[in-house]
N, C-alpha and C. Protein backbone atom coordinates (compact mmCIF):
# COMPACT_ATOMS: atom_id res chain seq x y z
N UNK A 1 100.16 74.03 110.06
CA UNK A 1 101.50 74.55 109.85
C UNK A 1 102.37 74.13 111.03
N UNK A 2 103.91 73.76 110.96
CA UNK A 2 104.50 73.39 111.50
C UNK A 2 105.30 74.48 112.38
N UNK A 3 105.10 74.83 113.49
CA UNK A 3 106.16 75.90 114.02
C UNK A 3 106.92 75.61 114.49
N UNK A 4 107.31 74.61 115.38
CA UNK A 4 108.85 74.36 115.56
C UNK A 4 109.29 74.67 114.35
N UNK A 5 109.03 74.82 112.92
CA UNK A 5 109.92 75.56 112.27
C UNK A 5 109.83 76.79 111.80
N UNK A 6 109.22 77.29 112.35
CA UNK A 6 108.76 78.89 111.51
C UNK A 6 110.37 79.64 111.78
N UNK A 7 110.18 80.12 110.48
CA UNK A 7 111.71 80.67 110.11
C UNK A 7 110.64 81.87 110.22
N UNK A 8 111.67 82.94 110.72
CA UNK A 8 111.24 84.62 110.54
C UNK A 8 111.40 85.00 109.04
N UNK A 9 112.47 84.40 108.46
CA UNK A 9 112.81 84.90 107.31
C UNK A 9 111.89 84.58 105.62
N UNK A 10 110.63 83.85 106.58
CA UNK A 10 109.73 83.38 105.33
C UNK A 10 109.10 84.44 105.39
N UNK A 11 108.35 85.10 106.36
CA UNK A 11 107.71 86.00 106.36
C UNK A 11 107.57 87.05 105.49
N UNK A 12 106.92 87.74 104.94
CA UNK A 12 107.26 88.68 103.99
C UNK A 12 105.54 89.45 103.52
N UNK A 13 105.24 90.74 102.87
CA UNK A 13 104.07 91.56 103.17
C UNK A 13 104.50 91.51 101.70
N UNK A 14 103.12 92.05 100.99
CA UNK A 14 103.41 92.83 99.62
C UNK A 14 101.36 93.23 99.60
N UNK A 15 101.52 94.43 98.76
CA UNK A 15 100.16 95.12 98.86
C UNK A 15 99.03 94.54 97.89
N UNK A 16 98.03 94.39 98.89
CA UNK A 16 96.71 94.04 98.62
C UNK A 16 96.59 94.80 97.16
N UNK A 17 95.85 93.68 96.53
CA UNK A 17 96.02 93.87 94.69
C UNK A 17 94.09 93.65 94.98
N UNK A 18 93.53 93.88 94.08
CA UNK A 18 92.04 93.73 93.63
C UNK A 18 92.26 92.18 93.42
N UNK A 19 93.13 91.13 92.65
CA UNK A 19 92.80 89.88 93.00
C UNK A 19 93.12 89.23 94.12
N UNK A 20 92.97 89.87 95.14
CA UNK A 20 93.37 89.63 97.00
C UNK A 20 91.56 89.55 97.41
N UNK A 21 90.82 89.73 97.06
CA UNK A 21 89.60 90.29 96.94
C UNK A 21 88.86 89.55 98.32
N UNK A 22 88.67 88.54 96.88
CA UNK A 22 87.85 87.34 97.04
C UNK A 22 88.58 86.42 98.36
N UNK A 23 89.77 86.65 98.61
CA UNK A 23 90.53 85.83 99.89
C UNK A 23 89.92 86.59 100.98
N UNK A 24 90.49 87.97 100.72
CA UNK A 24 89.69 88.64 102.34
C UNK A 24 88.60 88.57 102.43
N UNK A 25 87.35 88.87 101.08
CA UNK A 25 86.29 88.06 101.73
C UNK A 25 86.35 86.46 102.60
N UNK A 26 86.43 85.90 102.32
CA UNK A 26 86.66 84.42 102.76
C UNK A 26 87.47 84.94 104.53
N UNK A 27 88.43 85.37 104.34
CA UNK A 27 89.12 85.56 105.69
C UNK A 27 88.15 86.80 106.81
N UNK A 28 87.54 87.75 106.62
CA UNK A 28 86.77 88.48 107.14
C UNK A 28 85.54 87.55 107.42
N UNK A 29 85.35 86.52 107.01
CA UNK A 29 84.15 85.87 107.41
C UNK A 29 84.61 84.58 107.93
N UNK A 30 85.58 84.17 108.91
CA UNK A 30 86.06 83.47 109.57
C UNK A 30 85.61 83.81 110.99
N UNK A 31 85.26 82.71 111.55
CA UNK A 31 84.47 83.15 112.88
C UNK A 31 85.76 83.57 113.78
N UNK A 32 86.90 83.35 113.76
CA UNK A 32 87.73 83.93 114.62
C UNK A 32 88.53 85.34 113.96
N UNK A 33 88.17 85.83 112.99
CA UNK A 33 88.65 86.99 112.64
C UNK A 33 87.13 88.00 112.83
N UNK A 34 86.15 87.28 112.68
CA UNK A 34 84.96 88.28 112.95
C UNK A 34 85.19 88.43 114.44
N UNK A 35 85.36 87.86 115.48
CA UNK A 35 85.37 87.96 116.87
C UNK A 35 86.00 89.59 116.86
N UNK A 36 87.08 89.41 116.29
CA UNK A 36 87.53 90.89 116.39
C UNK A 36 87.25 92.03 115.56
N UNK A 37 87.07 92.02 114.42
CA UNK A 37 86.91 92.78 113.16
C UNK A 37 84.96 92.80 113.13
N UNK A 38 84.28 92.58 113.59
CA UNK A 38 83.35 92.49 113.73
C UNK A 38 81.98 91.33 113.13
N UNK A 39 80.96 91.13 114.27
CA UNK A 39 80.39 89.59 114.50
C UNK A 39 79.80 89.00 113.12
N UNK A 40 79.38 90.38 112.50
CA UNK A 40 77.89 90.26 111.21
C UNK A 40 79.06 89.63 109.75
N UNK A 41 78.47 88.90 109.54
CA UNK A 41 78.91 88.16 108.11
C UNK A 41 79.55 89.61 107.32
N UNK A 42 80.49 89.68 106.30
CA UNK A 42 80.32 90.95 105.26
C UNK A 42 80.21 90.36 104.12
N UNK A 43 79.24 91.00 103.44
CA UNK A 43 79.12 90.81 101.86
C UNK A 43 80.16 90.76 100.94
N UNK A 44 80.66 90.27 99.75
CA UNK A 44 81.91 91.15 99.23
C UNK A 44 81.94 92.40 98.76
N UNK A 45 80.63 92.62 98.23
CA UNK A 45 80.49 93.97 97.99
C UNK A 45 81.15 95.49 99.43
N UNK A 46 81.14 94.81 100.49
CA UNK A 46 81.32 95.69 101.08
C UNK A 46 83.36 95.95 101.48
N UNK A 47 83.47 94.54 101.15
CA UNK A 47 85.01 93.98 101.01
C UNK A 47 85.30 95.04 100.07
N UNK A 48 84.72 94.83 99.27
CA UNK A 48 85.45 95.75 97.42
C UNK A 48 85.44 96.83 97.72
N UNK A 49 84.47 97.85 98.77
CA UNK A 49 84.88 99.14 99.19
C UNK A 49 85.22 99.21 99.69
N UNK A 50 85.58 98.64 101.03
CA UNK A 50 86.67 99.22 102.00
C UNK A 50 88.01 99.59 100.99
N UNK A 51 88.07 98.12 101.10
CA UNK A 51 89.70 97.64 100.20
C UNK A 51 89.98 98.69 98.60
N UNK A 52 89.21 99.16 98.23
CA UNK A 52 89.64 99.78 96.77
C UNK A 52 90.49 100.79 97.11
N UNK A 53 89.78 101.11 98.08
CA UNK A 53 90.79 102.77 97.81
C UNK A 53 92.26 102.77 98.51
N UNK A 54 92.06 101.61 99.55
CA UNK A 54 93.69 100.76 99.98
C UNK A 54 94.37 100.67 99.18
N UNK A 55 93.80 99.85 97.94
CA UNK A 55 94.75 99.48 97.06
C UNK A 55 94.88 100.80 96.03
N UNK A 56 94.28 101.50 95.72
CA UNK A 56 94.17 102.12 94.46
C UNK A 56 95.38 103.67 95.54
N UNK A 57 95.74 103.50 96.31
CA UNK A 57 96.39 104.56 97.21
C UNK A 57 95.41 105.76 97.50
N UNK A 58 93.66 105.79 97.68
CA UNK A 58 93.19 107.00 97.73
C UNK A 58 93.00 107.14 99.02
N UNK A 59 93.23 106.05 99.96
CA UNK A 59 93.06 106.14 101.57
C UNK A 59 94.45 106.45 102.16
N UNK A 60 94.15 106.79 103.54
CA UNK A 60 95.39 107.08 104.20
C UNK A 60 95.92 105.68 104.74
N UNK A 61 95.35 104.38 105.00
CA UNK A 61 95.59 103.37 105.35
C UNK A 61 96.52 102.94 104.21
N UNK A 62 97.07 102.05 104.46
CA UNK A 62 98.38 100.88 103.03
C UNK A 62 98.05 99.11 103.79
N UNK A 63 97.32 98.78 102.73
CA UNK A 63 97.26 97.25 102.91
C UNK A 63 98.15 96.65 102.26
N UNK A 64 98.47 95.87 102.60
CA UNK A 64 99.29 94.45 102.83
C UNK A 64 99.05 92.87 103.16
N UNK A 65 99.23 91.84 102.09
CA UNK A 65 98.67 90.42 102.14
C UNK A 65 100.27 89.96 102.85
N UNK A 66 100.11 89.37 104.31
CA UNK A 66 100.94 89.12 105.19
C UNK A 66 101.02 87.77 104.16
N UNK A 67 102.85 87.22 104.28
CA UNK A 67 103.20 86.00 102.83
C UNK A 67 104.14 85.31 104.59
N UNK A 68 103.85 83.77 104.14
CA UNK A 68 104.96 82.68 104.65
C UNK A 68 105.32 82.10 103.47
N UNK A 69 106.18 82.96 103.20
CA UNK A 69 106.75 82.05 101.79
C UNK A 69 106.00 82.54 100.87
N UNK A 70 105.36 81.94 99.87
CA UNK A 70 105.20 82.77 98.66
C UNK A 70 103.36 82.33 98.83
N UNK A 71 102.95 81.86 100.15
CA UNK A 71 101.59 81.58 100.51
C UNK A 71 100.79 82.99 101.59
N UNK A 72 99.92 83.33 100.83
CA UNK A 72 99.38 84.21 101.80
C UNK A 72 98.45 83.54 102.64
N UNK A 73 98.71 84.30 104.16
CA UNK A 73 98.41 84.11 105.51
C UNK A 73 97.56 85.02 106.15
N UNK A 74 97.56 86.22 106.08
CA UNK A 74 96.90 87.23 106.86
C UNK A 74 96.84 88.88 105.88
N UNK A 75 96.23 89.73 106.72
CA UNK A 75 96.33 91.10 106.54
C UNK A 75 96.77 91.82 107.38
N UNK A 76 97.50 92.68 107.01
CA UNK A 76 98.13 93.83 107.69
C UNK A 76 97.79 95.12 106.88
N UNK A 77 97.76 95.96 107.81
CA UNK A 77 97.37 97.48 107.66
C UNK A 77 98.37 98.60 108.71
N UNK A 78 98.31 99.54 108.06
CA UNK A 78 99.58 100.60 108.50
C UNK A 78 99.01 101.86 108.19
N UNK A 79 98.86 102.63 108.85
CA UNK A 79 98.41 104.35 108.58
C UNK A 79 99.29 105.32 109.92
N UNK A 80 99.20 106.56 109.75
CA UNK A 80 99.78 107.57 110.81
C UNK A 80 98.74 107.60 111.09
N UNK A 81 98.57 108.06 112.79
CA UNK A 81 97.59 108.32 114.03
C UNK A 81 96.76 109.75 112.90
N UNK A 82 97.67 110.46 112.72
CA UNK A 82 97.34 111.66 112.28
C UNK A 82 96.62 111.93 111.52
N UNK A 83 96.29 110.95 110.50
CA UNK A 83 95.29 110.90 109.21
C UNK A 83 94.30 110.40 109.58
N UNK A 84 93.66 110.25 111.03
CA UNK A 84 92.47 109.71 111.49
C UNK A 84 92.45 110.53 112.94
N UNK A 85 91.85 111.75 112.65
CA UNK A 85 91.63 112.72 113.59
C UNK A 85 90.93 112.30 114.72
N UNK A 86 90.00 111.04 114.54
CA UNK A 86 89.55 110.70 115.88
C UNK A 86 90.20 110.10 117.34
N UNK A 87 91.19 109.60 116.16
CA UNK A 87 92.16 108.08 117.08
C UNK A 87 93.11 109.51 117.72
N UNK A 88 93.71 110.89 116.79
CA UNK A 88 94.00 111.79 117.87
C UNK A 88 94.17 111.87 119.44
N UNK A 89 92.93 112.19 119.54
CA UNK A 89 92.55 112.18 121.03
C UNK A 89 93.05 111.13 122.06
N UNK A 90 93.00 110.13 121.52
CA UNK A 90 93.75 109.28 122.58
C UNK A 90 95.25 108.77 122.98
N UNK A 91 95.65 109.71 121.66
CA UNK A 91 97.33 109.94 122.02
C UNK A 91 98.12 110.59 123.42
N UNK A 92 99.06 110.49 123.59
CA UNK A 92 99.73 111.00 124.86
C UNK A 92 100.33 112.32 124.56
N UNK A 93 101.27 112.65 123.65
CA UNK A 93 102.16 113.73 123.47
C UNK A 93 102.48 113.75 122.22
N UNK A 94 102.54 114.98 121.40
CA UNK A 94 103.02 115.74 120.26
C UNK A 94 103.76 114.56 119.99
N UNK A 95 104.64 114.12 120.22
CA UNK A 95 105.38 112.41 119.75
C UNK A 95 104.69 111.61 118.90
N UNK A 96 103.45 111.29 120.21
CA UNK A 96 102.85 110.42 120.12
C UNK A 96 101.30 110.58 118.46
N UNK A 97 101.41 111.56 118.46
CA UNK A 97 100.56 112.17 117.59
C UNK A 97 100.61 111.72 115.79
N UNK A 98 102.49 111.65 115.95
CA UNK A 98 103.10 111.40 114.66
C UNK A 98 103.31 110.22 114.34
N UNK A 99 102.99 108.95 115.56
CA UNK A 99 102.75 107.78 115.21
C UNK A 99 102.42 106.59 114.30
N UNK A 100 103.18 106.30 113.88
CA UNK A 100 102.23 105.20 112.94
C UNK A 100 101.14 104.34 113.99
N UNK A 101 100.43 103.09 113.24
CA UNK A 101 99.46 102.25 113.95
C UNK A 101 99.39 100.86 112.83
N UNK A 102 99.08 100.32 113.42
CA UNK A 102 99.33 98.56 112.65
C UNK A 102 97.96 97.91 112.98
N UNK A 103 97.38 97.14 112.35
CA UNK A 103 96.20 96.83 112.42
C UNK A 103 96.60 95.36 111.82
N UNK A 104 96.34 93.70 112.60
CA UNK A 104 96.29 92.96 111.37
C UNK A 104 95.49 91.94 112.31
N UNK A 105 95.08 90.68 111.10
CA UNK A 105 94.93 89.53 111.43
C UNK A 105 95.37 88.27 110.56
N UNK A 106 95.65 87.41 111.21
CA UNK A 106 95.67 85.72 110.52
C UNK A 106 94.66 85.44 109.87
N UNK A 107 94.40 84.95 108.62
CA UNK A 107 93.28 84.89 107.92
C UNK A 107 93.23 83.13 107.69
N UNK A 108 94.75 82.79 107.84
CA UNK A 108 94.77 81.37 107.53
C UNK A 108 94.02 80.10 108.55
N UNK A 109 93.14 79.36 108.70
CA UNK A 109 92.86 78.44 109.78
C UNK A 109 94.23 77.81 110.34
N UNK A 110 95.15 77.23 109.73
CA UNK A 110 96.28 76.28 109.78
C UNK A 110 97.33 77.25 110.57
N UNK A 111 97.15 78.92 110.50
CA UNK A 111 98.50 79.67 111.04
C UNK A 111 97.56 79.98 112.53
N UNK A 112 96.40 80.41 112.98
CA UNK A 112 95.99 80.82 113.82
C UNK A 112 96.23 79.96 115.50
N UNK A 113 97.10 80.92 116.07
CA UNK A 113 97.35 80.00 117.20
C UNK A 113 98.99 79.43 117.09
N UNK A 114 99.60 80.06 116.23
CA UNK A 114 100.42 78.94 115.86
C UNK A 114 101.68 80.24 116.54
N UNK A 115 102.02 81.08 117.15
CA UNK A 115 103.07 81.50 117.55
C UNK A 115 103.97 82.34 116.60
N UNK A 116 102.80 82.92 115.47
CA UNK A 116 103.20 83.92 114.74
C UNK A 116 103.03 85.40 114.90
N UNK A 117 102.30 85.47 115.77
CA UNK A 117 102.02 86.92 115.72
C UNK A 117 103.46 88.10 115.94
N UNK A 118 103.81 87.57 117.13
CA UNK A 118 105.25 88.31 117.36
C UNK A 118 106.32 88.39 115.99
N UNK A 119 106.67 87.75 115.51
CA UNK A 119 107.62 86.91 114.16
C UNK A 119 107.03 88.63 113.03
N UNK A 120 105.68 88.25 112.89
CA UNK A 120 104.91 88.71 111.90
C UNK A 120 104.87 90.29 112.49
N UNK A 121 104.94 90.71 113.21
CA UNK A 121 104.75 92.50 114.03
C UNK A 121 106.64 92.85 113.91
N UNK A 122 106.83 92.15 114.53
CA UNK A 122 108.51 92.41 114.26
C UNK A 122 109.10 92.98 112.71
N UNK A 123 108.65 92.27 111.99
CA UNK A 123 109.20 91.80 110.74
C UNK A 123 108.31 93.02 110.29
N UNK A 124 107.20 93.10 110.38
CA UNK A 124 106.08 94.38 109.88
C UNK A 124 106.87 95.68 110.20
N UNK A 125 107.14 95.87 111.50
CA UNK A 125 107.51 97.36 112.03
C UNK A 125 108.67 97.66 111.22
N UNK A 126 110.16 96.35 110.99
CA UNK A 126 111.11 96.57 110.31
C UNK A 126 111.18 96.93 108.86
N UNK A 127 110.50 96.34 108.15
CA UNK A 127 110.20 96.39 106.63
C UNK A 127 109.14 97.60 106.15
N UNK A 128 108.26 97.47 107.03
CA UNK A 128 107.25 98.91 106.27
C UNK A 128 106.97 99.96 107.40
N UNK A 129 106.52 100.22 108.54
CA UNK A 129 106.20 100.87 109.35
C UNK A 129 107.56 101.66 109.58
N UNK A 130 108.55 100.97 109.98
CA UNK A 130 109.62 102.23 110.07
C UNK A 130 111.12 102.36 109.46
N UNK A 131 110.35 101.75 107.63
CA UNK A 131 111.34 101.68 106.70
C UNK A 131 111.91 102.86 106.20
N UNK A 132 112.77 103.49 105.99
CA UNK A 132 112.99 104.90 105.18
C UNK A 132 112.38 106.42 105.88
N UNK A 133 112.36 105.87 106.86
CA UNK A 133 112.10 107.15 108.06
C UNK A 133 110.59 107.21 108.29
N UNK A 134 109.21 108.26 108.10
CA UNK A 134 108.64 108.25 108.96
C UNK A 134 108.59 108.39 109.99
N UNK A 135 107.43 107.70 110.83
CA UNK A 135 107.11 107.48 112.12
C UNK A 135 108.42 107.61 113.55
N UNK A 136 108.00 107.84 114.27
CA UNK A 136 109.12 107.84 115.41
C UNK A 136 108.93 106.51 115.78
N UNK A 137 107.33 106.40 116.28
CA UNK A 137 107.10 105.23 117.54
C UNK A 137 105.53 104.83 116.09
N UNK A 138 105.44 103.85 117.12
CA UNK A 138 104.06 102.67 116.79
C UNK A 138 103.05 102.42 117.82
N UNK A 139 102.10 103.12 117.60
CA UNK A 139 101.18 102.54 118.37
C UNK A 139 100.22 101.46 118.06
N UNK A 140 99.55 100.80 119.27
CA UNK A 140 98.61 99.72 118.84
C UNK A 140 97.50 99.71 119.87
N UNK A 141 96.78 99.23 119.36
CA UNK A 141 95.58 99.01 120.78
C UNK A 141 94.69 98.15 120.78
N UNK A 142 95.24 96.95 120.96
CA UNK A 142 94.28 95.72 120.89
C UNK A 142 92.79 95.79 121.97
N UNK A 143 92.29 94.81 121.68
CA UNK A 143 91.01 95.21 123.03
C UNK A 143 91.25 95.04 124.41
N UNK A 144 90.87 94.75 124.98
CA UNK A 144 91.32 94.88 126.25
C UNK A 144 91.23 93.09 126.90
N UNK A 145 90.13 92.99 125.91
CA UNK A 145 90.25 91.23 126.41
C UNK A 145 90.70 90.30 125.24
N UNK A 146 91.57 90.74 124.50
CA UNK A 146 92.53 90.34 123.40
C UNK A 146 93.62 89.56 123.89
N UNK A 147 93.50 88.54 124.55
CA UNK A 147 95.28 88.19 125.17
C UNK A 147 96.00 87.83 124.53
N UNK A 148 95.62 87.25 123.22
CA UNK A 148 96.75 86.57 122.35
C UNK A 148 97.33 88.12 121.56
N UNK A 149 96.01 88.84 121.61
CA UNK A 149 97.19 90.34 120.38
C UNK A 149 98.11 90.89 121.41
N UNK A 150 97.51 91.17 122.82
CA UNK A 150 98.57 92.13 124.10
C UNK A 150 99.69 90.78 123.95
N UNK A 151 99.84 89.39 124.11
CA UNK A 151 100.50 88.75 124.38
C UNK A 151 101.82 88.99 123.06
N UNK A 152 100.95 88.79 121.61
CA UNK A 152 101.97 89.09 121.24
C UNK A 152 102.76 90.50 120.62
N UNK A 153 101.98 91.68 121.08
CA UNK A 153 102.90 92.84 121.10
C UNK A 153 103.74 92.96 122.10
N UNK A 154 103.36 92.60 123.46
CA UNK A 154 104.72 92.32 124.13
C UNK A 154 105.70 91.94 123.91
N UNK A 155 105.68 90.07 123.27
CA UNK A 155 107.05 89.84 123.20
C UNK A 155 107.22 90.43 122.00
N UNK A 156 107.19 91.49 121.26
CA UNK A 156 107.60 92.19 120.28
C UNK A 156 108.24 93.29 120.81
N UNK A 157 107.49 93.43 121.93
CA UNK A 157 108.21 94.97 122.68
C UNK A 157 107.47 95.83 122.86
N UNK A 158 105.83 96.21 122.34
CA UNK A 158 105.87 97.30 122.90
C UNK A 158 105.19 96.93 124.32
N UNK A 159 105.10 98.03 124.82
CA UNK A 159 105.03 98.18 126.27
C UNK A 159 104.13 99.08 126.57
N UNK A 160 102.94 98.70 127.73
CA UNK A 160 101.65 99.22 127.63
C UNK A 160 101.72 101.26 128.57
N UNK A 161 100.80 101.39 127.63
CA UNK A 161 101.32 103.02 128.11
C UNK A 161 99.83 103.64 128.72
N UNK A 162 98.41 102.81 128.30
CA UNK A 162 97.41 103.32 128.97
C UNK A 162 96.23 102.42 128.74
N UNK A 163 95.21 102.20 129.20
CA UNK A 163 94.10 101.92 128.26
C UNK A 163 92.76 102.94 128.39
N UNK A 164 92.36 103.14 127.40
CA UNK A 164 91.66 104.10 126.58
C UNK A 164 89.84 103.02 126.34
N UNK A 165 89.57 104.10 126.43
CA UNK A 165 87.51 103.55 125.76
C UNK A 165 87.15 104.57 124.75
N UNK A 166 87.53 103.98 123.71
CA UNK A 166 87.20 104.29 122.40
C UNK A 166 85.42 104.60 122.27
N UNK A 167 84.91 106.13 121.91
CA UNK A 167 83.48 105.58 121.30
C UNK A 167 83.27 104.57 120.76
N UNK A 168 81.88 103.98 120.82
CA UNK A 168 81.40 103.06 119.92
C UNK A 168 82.17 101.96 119.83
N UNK A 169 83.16 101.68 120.77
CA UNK A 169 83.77 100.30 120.82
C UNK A 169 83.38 99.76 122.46
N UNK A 170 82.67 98.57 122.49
CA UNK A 170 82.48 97.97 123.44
C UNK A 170 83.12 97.49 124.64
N UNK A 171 84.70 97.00 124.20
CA UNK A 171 85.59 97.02 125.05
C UNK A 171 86.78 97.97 125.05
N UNK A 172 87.32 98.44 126.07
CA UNK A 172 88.43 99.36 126.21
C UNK A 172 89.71 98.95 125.71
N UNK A 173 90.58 99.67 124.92
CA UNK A 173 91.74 99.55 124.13
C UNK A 173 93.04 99.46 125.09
N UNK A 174 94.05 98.15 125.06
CA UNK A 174 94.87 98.06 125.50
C UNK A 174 96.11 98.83 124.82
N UNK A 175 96.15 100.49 125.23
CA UNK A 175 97.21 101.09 124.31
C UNK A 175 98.40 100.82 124.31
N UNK A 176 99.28 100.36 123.64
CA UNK A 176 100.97 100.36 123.67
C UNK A 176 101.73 100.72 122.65
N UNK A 177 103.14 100.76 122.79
CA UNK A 177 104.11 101.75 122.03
C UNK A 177 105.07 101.13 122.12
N UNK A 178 105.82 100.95 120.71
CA UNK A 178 107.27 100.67 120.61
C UNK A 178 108.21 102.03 120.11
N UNK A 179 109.00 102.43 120.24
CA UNK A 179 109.93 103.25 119.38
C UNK A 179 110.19 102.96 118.34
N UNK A 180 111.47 103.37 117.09
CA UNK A 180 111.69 103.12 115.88
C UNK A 180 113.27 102.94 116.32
N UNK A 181 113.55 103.42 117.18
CA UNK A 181 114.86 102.76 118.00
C UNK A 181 114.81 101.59 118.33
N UNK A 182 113.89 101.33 119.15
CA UNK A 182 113.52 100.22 120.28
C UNK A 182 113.86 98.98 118.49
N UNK A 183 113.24 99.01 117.85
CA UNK A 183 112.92 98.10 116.87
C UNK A 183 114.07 98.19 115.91
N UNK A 184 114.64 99.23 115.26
CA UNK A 184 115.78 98.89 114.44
C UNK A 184 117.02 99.17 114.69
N UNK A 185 117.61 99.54 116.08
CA UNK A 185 118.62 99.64 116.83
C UNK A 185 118.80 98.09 117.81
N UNK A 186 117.80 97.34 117.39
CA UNK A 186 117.97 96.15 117.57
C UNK A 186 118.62 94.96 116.62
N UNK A 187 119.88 93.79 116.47
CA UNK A 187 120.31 93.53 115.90
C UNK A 187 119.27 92.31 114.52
N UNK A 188 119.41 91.30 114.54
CA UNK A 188 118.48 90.97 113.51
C UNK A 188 118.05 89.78 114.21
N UNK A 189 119.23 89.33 114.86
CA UNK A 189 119.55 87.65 116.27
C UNK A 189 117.88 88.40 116.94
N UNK A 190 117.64 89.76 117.08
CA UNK A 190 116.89 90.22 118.04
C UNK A 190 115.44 90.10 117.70
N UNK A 191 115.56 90.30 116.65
CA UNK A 191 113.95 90.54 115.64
C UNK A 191 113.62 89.12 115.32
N UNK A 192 114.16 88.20 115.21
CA UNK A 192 113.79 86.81 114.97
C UNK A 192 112.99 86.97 116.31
């Protein structure tokens, strides 16, 4: 993919359907999306359960097939802190509690590396995370030796507020936070 031209305005999300299936298998078993999402191959069978109840609305999570144009590229995920009583605990303040959280990756070989991530979090927070009210702020918490995810929530804006050691996660969580100000009290020149 060519980025000297990536237009922000190709970008675009729409929700993981049951024929998305068979792609996230394929993309979950990419050696650079397992690095993060974890090392062991997944079956599809295990794809078809996570993902059903995403799509079918019985989870608190909302998936999303990240689009450049009318080509899907990645996954994105969106839930409140609050509907996952564990992630709780590592909040800061009653604020912080009511949070949304964003979860994604590049699934494409051709986009990975390519200076989308920022473009793609921007455009995410504006359109679904803090569309029609909700959430105040956004949290995120890449790993701690993640430089390309901390790299690109920065130039998105948020700004690191702690890092945290999650049970059962090996490396410590680089926590950060944007507002719903910070992001749509910004003009559009800004969000590109």
């Amino acid at each position: 993919m060519d980025t000297t031209a990536l237009d922000p305005d190709q970008i675009g999300f729409r929700k993981l359907q049951m024929s998305d299936l068979p792609l996230m298998h394929r993309w979950l078993n990419t050696e650079y999306v397992r690095r993060w999402y974890g090392p062991e191959p997944r079956p599809f069978q295990e794809v078809e359960r996570t993902s059903a109840s995403r799509i079918t609305g019985d989870a608190a999570t909302v998936a999303h097939v990240m689009l450049y144009g009318a080509r899907p590229i990645g996954y994105i995920q969106t839930y409140r802190i609050a509907d996952y009583p564990d992630a709780t605990r590592h909040v800061l303040t009653p604020e912080d509690a009511r949070a949304a959280s964003v979860d994604l990756f590049i699934g494409e070989s051709a986009c990975v590396h390519q200076r989308m991530g920022a473009p793609i979090l921007r455009r995410c927070l504006r359109d679904v995370v803090f569309r029609g009210g909700g959430a105040p702020i956004c949290l995120i918490g890449p790993a701690l030796d993640d430089a390309v995810a901390i790299r690109a929530d920065d130039k998105t804006g948020f700004r690191h507020v702690r890092t945290v050691q999650v049970p059962d996660e090996p490396v410590p969580e680089y926590l950060t936070r944007i507002a719903r100000e910070d992001v749509l009290g910004a003009s559009l020149a800004v969000l590109r």
